[in-house]
Protein backbone atom coordinates (compact mmCIF):
# COMPACT_ATOMS: atom_id res chain seq x y z
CA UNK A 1 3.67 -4.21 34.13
CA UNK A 2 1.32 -5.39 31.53
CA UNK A 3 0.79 -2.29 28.21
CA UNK A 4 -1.78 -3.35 25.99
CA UNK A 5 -2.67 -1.35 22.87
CA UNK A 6 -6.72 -1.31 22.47
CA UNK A 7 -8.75 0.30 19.95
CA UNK A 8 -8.05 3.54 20.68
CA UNK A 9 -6.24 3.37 24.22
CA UNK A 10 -3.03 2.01 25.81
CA UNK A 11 -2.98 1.14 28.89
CA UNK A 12 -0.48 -0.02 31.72
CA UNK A 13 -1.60 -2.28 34.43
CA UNK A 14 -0.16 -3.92 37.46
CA UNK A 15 -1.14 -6.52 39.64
CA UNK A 16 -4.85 -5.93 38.02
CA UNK A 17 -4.61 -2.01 39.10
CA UNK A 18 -4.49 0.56 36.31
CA UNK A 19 -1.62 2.98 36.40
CA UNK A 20 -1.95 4.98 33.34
CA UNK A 21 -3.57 5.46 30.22
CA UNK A 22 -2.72 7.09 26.43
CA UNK A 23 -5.63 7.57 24.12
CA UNK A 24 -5.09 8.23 20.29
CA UNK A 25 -7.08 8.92 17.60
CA UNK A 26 -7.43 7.26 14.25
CA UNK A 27 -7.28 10.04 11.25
CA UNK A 28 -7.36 7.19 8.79
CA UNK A 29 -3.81 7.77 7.48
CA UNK A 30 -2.17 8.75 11.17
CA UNK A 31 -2.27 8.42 14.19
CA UNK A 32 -2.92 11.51 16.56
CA UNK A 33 -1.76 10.61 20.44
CA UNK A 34 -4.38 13.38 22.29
CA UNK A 35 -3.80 12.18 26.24
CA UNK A 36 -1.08 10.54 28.64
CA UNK A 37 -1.96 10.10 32.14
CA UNK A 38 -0.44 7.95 35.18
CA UNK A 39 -1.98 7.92 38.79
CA UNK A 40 -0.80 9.89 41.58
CA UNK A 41 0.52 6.75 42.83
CA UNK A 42 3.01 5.70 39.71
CA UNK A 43 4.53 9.10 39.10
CA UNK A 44 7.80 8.67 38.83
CA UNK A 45 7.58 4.89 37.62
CA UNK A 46 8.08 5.19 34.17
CA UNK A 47 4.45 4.62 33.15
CA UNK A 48 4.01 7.15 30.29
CA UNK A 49 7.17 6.36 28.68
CA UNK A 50 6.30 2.78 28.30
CA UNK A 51 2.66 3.76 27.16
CA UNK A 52 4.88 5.59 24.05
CA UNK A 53 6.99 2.88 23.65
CA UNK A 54 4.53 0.77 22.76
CA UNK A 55 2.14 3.04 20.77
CA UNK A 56 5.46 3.81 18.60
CA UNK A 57 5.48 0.07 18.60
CA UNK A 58 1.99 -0.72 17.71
CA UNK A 59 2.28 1.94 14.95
CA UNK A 60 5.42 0.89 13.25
CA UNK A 61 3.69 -2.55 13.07
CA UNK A 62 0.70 -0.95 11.62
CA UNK A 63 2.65 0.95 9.26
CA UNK A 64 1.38 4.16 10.40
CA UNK A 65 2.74 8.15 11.47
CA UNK A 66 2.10 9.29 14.48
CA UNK A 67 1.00 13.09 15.39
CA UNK A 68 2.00 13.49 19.31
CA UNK A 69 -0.47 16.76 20.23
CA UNK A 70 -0.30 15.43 23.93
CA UNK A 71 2.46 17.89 25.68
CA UNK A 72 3.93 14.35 27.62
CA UNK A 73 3.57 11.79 24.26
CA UNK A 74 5.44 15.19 22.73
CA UNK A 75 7.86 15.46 24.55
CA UNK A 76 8.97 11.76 24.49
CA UNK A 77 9.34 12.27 20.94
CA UNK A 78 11.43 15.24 21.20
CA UNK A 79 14.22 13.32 23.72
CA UNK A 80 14.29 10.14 22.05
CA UNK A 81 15.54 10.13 18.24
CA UNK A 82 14.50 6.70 17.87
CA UNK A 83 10.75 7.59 17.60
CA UNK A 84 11.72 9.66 14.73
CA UNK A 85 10.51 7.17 11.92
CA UNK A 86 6.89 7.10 12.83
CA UNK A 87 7.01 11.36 13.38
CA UNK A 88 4.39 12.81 11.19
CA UNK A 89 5.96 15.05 9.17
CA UNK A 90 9.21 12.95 8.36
């Protein structure tokens, strides 16, 4: 599976077929995650918790926070500790 970070989208493809998507907004000093979604057909693959993976990726290279209003991207951040440096608010 292939995540790419765009300008304001991730997305996670396979074999040329999109699977899912996260789109973000730039605020200029942070980064505000506003969307996850996967297809019907890769629920249950994984495929939003690599899109965050890589955002959280993409913004600790960037040097930026990261404001997860997305209930799924929000989540993620709750369960894994690790994503805690780029939290907005810390």
């Amino acid at each position: 599976m292939d995540v790419k970070v765009k300008e304001l989208i991730v997305t996670a493809v396979q074999d040329g077929i999109e699977l899912g998507e996260m789109t973000f907004v730039d605020s200029g000093s942070f980064y505000i995650i506003d969307h996850t979604g996967v297809t019907d057909a890769a629920r249950g693959l994984g495929v939003g918790k690599k899109l965050v993976a890589a955002f959280v990726e993409h913004a600790r290279e960037k040097a930026m926070k990261v404001l997860p209003l997305c209930p799924f991207a929000k989540a993620e951040f709750e369960k894994n500790s690790a994503y805690a440096d780029v939290l907005y608010g810390n």
